[in-house]
C-alpha atoms as a PDB file:
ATOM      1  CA  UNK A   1      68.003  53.286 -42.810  1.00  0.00           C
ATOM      2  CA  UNK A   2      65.121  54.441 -44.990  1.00  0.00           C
ATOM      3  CA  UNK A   3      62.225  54.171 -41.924  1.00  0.00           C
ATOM      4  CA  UNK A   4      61.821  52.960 -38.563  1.00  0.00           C
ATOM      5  CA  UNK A   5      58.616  51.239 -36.937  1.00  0.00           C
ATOM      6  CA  UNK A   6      58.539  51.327 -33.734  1.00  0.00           C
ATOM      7  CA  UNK A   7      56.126  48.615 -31.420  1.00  0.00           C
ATOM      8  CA  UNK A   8      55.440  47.782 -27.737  1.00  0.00           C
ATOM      9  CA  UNK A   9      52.846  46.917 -25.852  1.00  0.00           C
ATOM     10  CA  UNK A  10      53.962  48.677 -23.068  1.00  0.00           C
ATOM     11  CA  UNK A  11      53.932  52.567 -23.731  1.00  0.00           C
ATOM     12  CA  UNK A  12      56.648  53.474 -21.855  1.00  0.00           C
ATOM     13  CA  UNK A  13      58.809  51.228 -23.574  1.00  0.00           C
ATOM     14  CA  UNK A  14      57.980  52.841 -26.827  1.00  0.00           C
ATOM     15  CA  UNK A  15      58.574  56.038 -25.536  1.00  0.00           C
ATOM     16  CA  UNK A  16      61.750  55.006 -25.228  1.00  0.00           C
ATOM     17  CA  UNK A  17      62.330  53.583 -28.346  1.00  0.00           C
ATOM     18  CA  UNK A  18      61.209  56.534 -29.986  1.00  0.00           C
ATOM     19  CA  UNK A  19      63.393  58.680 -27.725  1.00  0.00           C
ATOM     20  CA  UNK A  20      66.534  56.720 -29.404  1.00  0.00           C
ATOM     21  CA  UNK A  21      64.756  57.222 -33.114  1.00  0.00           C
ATOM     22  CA  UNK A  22      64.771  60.818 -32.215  1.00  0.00           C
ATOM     23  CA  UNK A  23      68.679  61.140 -31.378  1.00  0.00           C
ATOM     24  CA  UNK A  24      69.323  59.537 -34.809  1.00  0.00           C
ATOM     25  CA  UNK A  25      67.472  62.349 -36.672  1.00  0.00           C
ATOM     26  CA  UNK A  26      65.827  59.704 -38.484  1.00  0.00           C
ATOM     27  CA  UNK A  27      61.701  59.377 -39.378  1.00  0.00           C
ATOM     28  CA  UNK A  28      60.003  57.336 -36.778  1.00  0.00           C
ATOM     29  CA  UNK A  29      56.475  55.966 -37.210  1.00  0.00           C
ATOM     30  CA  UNK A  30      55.127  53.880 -34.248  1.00  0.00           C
ATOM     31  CA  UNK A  31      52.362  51.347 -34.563  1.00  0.00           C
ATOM     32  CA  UNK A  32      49.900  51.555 -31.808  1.00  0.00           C
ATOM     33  CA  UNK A  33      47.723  48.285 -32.047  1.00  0.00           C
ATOM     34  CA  UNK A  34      44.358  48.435 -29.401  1.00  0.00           C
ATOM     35  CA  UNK A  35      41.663  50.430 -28.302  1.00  0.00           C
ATOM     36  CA  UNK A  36      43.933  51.338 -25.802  1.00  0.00           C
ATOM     37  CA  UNK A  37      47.322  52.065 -27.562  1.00  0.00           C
ATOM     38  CA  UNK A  38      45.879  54.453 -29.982  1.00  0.00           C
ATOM     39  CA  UNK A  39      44.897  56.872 -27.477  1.00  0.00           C
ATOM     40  CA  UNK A  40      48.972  57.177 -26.611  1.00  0.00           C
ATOM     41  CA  UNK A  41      49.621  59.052 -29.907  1.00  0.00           C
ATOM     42  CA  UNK A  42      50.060  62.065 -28.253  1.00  0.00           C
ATOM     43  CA  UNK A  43      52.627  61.146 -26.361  1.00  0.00           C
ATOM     44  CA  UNK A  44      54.120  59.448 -28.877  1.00  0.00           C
ATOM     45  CA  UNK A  45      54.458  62.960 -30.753  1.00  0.00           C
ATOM     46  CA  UNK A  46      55.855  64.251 -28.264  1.00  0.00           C
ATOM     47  CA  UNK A  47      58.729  61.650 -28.417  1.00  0.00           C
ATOM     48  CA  UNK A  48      59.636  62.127 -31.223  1.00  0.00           C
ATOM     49  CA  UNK A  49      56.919  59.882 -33.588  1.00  0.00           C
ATOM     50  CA  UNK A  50      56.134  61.767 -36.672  1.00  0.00           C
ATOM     51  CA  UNK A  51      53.458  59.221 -38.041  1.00  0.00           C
ATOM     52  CA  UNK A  52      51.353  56.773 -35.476  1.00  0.00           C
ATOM     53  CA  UNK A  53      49.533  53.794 -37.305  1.00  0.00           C
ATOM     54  CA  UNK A  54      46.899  52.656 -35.039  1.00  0.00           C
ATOM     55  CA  UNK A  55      44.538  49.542 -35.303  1.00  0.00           C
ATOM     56  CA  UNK A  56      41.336  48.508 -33.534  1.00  0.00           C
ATOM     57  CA  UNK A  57      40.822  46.079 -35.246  1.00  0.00           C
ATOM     58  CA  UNK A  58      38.487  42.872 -33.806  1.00  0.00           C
ATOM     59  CA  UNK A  59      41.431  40.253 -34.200  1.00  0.00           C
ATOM     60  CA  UNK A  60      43.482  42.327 -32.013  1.00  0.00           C
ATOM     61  CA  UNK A  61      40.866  42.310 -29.227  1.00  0.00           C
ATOM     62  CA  UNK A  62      43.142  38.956 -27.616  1.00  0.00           C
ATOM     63  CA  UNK A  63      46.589  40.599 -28.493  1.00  0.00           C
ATOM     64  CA  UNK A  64      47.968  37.316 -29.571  1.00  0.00           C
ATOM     65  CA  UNK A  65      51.389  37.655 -30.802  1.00  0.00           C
ATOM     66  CA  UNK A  66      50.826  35.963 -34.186  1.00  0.00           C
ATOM     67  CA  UNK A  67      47.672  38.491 -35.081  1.00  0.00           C
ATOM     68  CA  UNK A  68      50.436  41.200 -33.805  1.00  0.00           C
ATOM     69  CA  UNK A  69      53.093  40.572 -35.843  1.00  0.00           C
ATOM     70  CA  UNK A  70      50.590  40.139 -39.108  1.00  0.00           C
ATOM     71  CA  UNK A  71      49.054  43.694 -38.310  1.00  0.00           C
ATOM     72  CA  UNK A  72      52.872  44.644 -37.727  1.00  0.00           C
ATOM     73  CA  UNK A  73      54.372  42.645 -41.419  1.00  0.00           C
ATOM     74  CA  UNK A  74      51.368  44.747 -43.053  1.00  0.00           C
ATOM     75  CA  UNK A  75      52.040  48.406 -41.445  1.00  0.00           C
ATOM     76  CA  UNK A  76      56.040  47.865 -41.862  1.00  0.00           C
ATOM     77  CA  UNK A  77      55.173  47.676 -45.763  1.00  0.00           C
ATOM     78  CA  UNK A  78      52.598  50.525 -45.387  1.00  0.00           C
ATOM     79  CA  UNK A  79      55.049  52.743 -43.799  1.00  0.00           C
ATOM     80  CA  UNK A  80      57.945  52.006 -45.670  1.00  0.00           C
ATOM     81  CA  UNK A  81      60.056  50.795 -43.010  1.00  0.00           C
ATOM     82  CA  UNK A  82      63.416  48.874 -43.253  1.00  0.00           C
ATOM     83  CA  UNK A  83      64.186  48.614 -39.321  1.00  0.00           C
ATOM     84  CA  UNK A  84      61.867  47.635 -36.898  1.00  0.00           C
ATOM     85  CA  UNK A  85      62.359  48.190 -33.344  1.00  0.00           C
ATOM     86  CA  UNK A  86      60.349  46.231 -30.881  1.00  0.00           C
ATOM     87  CA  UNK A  87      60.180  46.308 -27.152  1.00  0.00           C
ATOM     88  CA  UNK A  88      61.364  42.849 -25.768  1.00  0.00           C
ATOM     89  CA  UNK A  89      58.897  42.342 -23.225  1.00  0.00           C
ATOM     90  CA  UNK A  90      57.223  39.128 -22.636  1.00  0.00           C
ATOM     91  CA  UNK A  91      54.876  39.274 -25.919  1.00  0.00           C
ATOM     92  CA  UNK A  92      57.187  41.462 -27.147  1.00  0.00           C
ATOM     93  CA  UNK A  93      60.162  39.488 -27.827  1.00  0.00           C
ATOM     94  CA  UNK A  94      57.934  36.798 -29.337  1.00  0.00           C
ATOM     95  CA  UNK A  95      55.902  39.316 -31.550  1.00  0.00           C
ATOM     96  CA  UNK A  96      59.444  40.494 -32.636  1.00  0.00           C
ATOM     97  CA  UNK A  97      60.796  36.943 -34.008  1.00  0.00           C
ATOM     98  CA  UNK A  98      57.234  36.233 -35.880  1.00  0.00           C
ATOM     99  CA  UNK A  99      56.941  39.272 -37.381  1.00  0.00           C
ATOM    100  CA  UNK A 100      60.807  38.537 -38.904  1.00  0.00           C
ATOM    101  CA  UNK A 101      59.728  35.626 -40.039  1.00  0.00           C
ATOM    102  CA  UNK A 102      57.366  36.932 -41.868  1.00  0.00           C
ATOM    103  CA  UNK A 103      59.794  39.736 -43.456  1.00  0.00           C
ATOM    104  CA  UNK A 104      62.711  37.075 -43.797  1.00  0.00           C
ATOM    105  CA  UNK A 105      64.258  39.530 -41.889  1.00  0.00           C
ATOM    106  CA  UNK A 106      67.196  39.154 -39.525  1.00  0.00           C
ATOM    107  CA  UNK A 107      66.020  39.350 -35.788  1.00  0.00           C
ATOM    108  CA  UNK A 108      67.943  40.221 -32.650  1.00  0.00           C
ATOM    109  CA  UNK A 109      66.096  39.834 -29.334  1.00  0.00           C
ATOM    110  CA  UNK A 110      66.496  41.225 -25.856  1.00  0.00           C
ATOM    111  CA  UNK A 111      69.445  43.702 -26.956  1.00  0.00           C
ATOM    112  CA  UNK A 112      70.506  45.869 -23.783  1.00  0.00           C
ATOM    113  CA  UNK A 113      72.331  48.315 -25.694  1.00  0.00           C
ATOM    114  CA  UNK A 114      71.763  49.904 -29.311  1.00  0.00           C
ATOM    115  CA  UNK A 115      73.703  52.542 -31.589  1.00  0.00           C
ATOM    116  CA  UNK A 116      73.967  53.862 -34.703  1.00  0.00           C
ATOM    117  CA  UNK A 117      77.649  52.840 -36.516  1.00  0.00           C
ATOM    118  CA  UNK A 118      78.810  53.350 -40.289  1.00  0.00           C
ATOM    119  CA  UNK A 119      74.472  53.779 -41.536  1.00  0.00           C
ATOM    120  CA  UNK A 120      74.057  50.725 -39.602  1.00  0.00           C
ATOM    121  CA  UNK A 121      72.449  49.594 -36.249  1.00  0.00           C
ATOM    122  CA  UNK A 122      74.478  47.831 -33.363  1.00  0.00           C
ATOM    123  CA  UNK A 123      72.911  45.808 -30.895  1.00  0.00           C
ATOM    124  CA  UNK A 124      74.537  44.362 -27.811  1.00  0.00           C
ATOM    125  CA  UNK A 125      73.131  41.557 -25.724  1.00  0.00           C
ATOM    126  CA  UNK A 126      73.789  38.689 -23.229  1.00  0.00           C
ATOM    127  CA  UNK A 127      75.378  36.026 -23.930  1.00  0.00           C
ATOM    128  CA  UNK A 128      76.417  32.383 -22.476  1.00  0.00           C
ATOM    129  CA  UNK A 129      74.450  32.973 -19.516  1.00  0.00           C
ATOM    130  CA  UNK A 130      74.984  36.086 -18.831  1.00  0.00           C
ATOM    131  CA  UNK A 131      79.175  35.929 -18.528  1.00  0.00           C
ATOM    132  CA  UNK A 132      79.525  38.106 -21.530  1.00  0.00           C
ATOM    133  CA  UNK A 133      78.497  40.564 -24.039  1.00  0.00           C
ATOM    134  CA  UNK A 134      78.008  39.579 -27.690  1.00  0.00           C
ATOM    135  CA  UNK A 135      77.415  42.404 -30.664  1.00  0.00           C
ATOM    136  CA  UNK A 136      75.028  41.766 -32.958  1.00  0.00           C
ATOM    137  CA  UNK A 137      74.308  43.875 -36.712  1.00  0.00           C
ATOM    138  CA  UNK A 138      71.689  42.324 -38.932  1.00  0.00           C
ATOM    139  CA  UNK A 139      72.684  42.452 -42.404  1.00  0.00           C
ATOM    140  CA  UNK A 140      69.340  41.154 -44.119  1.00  0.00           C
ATOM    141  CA  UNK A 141      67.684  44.198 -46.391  1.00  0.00           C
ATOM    142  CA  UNK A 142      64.925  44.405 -43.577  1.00  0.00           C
ATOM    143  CA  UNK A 143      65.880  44.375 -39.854  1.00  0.00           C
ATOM    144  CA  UNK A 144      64.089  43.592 -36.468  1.00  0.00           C
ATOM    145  CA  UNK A 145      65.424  44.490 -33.097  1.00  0.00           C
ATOM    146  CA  UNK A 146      63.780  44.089 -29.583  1.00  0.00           C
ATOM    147  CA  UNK A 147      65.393  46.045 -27.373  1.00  0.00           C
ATOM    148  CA  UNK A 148      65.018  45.130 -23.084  1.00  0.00           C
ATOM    149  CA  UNK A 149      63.084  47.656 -21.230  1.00  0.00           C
ATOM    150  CA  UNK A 150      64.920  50.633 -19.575  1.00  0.00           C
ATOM    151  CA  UNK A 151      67.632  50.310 -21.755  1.00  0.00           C
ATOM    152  CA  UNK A 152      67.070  53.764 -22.766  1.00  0.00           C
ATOM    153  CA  UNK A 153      66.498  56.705 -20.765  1.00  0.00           C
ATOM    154  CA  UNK A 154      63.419  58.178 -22.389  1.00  0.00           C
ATOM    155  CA  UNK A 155      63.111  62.045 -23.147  1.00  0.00           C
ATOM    156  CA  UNK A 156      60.345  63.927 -24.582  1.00  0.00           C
ATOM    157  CA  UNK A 157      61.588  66.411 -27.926  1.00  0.00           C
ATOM    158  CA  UNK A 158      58.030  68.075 -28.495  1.00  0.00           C
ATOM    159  CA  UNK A 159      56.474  67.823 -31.893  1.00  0.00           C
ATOM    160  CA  UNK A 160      53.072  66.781 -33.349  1.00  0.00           C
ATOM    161  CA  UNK A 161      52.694  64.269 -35.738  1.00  0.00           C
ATOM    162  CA  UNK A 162      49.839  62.143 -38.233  1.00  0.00           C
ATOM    163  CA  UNK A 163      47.406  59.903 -36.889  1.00  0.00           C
ATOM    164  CA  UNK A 164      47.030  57.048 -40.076  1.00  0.00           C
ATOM    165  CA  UNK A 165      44.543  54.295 -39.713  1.00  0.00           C
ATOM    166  CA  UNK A 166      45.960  51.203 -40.738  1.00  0.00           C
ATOM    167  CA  UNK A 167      44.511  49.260 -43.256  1.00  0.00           C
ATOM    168  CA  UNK A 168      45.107  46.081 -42.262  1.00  0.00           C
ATOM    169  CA  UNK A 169      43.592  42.186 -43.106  1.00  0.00           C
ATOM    170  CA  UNK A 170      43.200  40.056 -40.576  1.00  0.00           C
ATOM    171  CA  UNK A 171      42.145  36.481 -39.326  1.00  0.00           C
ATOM    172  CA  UNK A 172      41.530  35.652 -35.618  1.00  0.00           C
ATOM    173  CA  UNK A 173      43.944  33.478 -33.908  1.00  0.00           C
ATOM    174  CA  UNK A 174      43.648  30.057 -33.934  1.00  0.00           C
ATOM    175  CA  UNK A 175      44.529  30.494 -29.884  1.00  0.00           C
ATOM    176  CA  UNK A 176      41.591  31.127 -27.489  1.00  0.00           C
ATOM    177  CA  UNK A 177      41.870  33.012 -24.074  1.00  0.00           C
ATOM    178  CA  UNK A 178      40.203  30.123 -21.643  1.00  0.00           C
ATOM    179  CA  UNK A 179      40.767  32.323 -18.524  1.00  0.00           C
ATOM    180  CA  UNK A 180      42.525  35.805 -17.418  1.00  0.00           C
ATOM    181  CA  UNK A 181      44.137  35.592 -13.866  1.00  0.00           C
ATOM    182  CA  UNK A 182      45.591  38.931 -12.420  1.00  0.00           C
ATOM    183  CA  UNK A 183      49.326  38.397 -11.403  1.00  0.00           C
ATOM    184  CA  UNK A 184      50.649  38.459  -7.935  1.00  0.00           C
ATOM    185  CA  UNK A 185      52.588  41.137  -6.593  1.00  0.00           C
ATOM    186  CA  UNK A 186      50.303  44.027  -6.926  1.00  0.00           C
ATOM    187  CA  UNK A 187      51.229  47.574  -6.920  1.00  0.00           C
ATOM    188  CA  UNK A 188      55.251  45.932  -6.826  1.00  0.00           C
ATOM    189  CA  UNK A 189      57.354  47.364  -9.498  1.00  0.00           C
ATOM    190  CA  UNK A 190      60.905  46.464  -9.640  1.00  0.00           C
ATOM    191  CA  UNK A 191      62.179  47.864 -13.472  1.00  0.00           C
ATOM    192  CA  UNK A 192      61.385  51.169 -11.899  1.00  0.00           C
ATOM    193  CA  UNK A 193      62.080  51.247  -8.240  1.00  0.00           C
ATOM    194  CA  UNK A 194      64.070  53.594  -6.885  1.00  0.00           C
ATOM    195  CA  UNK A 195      65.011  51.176  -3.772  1.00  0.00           C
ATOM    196  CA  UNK A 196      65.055  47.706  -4.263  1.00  0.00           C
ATOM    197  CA  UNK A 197      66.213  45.227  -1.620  1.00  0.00           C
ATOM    198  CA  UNK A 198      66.648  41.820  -3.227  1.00  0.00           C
ATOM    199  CA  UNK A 199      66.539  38.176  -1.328  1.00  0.00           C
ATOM    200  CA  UNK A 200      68.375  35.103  -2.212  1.00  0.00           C
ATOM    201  CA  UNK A 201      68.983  31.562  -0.862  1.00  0.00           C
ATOM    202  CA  UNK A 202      70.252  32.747   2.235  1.00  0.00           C
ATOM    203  CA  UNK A 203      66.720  33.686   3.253  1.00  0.00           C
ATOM    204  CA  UNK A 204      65.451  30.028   5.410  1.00  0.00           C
ATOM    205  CA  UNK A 205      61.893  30.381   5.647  1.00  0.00           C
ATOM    206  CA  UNK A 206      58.832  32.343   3.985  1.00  0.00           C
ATOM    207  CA  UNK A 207      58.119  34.132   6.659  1.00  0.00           C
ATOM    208  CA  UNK A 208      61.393  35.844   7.289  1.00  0.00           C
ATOM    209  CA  UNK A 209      60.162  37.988   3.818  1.00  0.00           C
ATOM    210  CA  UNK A 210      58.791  39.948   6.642  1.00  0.00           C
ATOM    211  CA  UNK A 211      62.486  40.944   8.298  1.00  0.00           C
ATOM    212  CA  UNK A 212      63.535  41.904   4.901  1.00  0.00           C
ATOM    213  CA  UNK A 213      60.454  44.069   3.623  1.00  0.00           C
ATOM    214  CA  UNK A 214      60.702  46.090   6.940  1.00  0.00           C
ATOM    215  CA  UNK A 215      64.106  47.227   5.677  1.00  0.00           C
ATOM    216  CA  UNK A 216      62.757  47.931   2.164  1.00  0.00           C
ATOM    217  CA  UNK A 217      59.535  49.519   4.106  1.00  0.00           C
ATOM    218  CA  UNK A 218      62.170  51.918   6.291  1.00  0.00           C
ATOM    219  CA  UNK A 219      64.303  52.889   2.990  1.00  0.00           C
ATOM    220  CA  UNK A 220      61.314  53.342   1.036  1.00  0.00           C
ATOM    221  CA  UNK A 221      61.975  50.331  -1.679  1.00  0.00           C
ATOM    222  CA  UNK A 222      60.164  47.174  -2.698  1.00  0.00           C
ATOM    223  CA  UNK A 223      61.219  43.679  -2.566  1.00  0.00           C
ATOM    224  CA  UNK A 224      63.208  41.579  -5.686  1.00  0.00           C
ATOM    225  CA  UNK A 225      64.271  38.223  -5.906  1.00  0.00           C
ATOM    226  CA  UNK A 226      66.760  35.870  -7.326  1.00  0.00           C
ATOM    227  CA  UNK A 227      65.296  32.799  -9.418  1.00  0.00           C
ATOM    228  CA  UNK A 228      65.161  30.279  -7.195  1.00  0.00           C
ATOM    229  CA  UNK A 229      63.476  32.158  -4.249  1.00  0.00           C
ATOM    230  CA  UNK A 230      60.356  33.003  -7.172  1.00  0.00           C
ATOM    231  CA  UNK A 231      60.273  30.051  -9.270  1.00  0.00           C
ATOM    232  CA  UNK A 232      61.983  26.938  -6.629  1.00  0.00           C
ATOM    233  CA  UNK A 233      59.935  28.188  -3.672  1.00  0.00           C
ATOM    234  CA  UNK A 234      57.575  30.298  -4.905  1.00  0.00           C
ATOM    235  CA  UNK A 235      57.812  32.638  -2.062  1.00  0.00           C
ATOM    236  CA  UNK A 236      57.440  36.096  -4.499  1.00  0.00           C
ATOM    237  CA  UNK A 237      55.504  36.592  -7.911  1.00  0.00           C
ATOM    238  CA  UNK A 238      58.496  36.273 -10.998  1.00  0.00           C
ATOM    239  CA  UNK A 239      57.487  39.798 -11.462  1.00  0.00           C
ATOM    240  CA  UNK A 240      59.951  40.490  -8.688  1.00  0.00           C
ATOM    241  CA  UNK A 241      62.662  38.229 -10.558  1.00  0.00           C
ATOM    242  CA  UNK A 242      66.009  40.480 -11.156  1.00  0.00           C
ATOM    243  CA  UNK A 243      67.807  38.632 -13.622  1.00  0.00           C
ATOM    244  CA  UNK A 244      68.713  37.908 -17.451  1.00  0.00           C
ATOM    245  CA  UNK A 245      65.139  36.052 -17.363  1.00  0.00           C
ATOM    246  CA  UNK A 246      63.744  38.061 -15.348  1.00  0.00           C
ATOM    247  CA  UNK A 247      63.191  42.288 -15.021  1.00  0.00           C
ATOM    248  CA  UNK A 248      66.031  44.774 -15.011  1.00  0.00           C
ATOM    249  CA  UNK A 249      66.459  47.526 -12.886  1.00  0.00           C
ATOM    250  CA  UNK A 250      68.584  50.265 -12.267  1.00  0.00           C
ATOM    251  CA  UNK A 251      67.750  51.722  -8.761  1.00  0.00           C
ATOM    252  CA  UNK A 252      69.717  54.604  -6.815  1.00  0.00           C
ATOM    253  CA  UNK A 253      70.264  52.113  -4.156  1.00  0.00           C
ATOM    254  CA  UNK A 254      70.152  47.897  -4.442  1.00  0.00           C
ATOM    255  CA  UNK A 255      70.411  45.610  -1.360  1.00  0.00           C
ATOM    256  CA  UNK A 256      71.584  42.316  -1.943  1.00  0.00           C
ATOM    257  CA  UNK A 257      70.336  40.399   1.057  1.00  0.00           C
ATOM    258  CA  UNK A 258      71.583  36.892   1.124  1.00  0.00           C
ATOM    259  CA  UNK A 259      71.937  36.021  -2.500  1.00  0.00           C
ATOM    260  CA  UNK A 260      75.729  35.597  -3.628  1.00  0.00           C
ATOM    261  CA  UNK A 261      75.537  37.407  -6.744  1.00  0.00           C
ATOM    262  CA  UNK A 262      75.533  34.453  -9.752  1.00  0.00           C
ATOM    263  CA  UNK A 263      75.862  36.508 -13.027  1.00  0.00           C
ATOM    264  CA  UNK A 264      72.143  35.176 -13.688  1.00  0.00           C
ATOM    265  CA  UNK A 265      70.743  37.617 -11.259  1.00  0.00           C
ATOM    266  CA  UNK A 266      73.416  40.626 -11.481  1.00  0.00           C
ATOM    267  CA  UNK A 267      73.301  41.010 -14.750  1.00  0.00           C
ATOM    268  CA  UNK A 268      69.877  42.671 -14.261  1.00  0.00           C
ATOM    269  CA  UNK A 269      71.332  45.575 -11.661  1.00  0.00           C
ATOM    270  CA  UNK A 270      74.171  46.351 -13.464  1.00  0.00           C
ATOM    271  CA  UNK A 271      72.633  50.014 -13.315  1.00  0.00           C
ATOM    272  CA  UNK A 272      72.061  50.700  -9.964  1.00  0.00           C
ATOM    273  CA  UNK A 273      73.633  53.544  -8.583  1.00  0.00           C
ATOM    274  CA  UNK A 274      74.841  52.219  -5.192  1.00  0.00           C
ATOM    275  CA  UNK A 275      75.186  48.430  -4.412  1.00  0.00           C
ATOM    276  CA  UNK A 276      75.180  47.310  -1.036  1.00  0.00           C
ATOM    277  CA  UNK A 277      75.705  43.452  -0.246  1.00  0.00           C
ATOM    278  CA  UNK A 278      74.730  41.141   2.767  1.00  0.00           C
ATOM    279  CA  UNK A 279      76.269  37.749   3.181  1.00  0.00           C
ATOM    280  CA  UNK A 280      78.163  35.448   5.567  1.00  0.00           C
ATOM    281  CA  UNK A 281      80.229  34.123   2.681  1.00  0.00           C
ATOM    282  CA  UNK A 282      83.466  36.360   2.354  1.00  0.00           C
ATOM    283  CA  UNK A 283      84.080  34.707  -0.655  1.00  0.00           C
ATOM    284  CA  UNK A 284      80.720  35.572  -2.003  1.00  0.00           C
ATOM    285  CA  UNK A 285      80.721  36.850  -5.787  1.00  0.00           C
ATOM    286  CA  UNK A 286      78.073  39.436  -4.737  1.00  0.00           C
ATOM    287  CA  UNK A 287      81.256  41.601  -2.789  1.00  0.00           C
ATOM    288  CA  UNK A 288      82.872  41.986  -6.041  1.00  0.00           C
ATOM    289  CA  UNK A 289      80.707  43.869  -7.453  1.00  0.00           C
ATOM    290  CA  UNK A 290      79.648  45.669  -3.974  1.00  0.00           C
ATOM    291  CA  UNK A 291      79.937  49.576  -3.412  1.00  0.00           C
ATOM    292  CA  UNK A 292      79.661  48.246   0.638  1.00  0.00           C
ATOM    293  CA  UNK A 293      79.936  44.795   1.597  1.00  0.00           C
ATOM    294  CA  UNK A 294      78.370  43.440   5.357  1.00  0.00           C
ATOM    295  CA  UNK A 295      80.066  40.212   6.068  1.00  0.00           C
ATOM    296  CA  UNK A 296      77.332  38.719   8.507  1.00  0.00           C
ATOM    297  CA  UNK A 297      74.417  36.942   9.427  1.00  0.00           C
ATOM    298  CA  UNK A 298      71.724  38.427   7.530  1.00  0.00           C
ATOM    299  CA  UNK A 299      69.627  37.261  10.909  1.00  0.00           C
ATOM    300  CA  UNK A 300      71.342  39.728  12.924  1.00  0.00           C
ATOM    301  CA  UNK A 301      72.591  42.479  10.206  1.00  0.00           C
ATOM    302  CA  UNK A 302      69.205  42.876   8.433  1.00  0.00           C
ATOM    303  CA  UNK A 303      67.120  43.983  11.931  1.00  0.00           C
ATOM    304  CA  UNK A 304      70.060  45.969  13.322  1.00  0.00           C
ATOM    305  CA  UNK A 305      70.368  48.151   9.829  1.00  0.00           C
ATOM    306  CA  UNK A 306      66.363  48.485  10.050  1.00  0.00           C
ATOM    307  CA  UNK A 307      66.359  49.685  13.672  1.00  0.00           C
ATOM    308  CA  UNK A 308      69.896  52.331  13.174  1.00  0.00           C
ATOM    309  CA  UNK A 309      67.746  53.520   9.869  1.00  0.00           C
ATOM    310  CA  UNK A 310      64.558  53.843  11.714  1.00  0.00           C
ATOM    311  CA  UNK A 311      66.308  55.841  14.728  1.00  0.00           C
ATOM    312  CA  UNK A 312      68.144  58.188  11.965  1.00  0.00           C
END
């Protein structure tokens, strides 16, 4: 590994990435690609990013992923890089298979696990659904790798670094933003909850939400879902989605509240510190994987737990 390049369009996510550059002891130059971005070079610095390439260029006003990975192709030869490590969030993971396309490079998307081995980078994801765990190494002379967020614990190592303006050429995109629309779900974060209570089939109606998020309200957590209950019913934003196409999270504590714990949906709290699990089904798949199990009626557990919490 001559160079890595590190992108996201999520800072945090980058911080990350650069926090694994940094344990290598290898260079690290991070591309920072908006008005916005290139005021995180700081903090990228302190991460570990000895070089930050930043952009404001008009064409990346839209942040369309195939004016991304161009500006991207055209730093990674600018900075010398032979790996490039992208963060596989929803633009992410698309800016990471264009811009490998474009380096007839090997690409690996949504890895949840990443180490160095023999000179050469290992990446672990998902596989067949979700029921096991495949390993991945690119072998092409360039590489690109998006790694899922919060698969590394990001750590700052101090340092200051160079701020290079990229000289980059670049056409608008052929796609045109008709119309922004602000998600649902608000100040909801579920990657980074400490608490999260998560609701299945086993909920009936919409309005028993309410039951549940006074339980998440008394433990101080915020609501997830599984698929069906954000995308069948649409009775919560897919931002609140736990699952391998949704978020991932690794809370201190996560409620399962009548879902029965498909690998779809636990794959993405595989982290989580304590896991607690409310169902009527013995037999549930949820109880395997359950530090406590409550074999119930989520009807009556769910308002009894809020009230004996409430009264502690």
């Amino acid at each position: 590994m001559s160079g890595i390049l590190v992108y996201s369009d999520r800072k945090s996510v980058a911080l990350e990435l650069l926090t694994f550059v940094a344990s290598l002891k290898q260079p690290a130059a991070v591309a920072l690609l908006s008005h916005e971005a290139a005021a995180w070079a700081d903090d990228c610095f302190a991460y570990g990013a000895g070089r930050a390439y930043t952009s404001a260029d008009p064409a990346l006003a839209d942040q369309q992923p195939d004016v991304l990975a161009e500006a991207l192709a055209q730093i990674v030869k600018q900075a010398g890089a032979d790996v490039i490590l992208v963060g596989s969030t929803m633009r992410g993971r698309e800016v990471a298979g264009r811009v490998a396309q474009k380096l007839d490079a090997g690409c690996t998307t949504d890895a949840n696990g990443l180490r160095a081995e023999n000179g050469q980078l290992v990446a672990t994801r998902y596989a067949l659904g979700g029921n096991t765990i495949s390993t991945q190494v690119v072998k092409s002379a360039q590489q690109v790798i998006a790694v899922m967020p919060q698969t590394i614990q990001a750590a700052p190592t101090g340092g200051s670094g160079e701020v290079i303006e990229a000289r980059l050429t670049l056409s608008p995109s052929p796609v045109k933003t008709v119309e922004r629309r602000p998600k649902e779900a608000g100040s909801v974060n579920v990657e980074t909850a400490d608490v999260l209570i998560c609701v299945g089939r086993g909920v009936s109606e919409q309005k028993d939400l309410a039951m549940v998020q006074a339980l998440a309200d008394t433990l101080g957590g915020v609501i997830g879902c599984t698929r069906p209950v954000s995308h069948d019913k649409h009775w919560l934003s897919e931002n609140q989605m736990i699952g391998i196409s949704g978020k991932m999270s690794s809370p201190r504590l996560y409620v399962g509240v009548g879902l029965s714990g498909q690998i779809q949906h636990t794959v993405g709290i595989m982290g989580s510190k304590v896991t607690v699990a409310i169902n009527s089904d013995k037999n549930a798949p949820i109880f395997k994987m359950a530090d406590y199990g409550i074999v119930g009626d989520l009807y009556q557990v769910v308002p009894k737990l809020t009230e004996k919490l409430k009264a502690r």
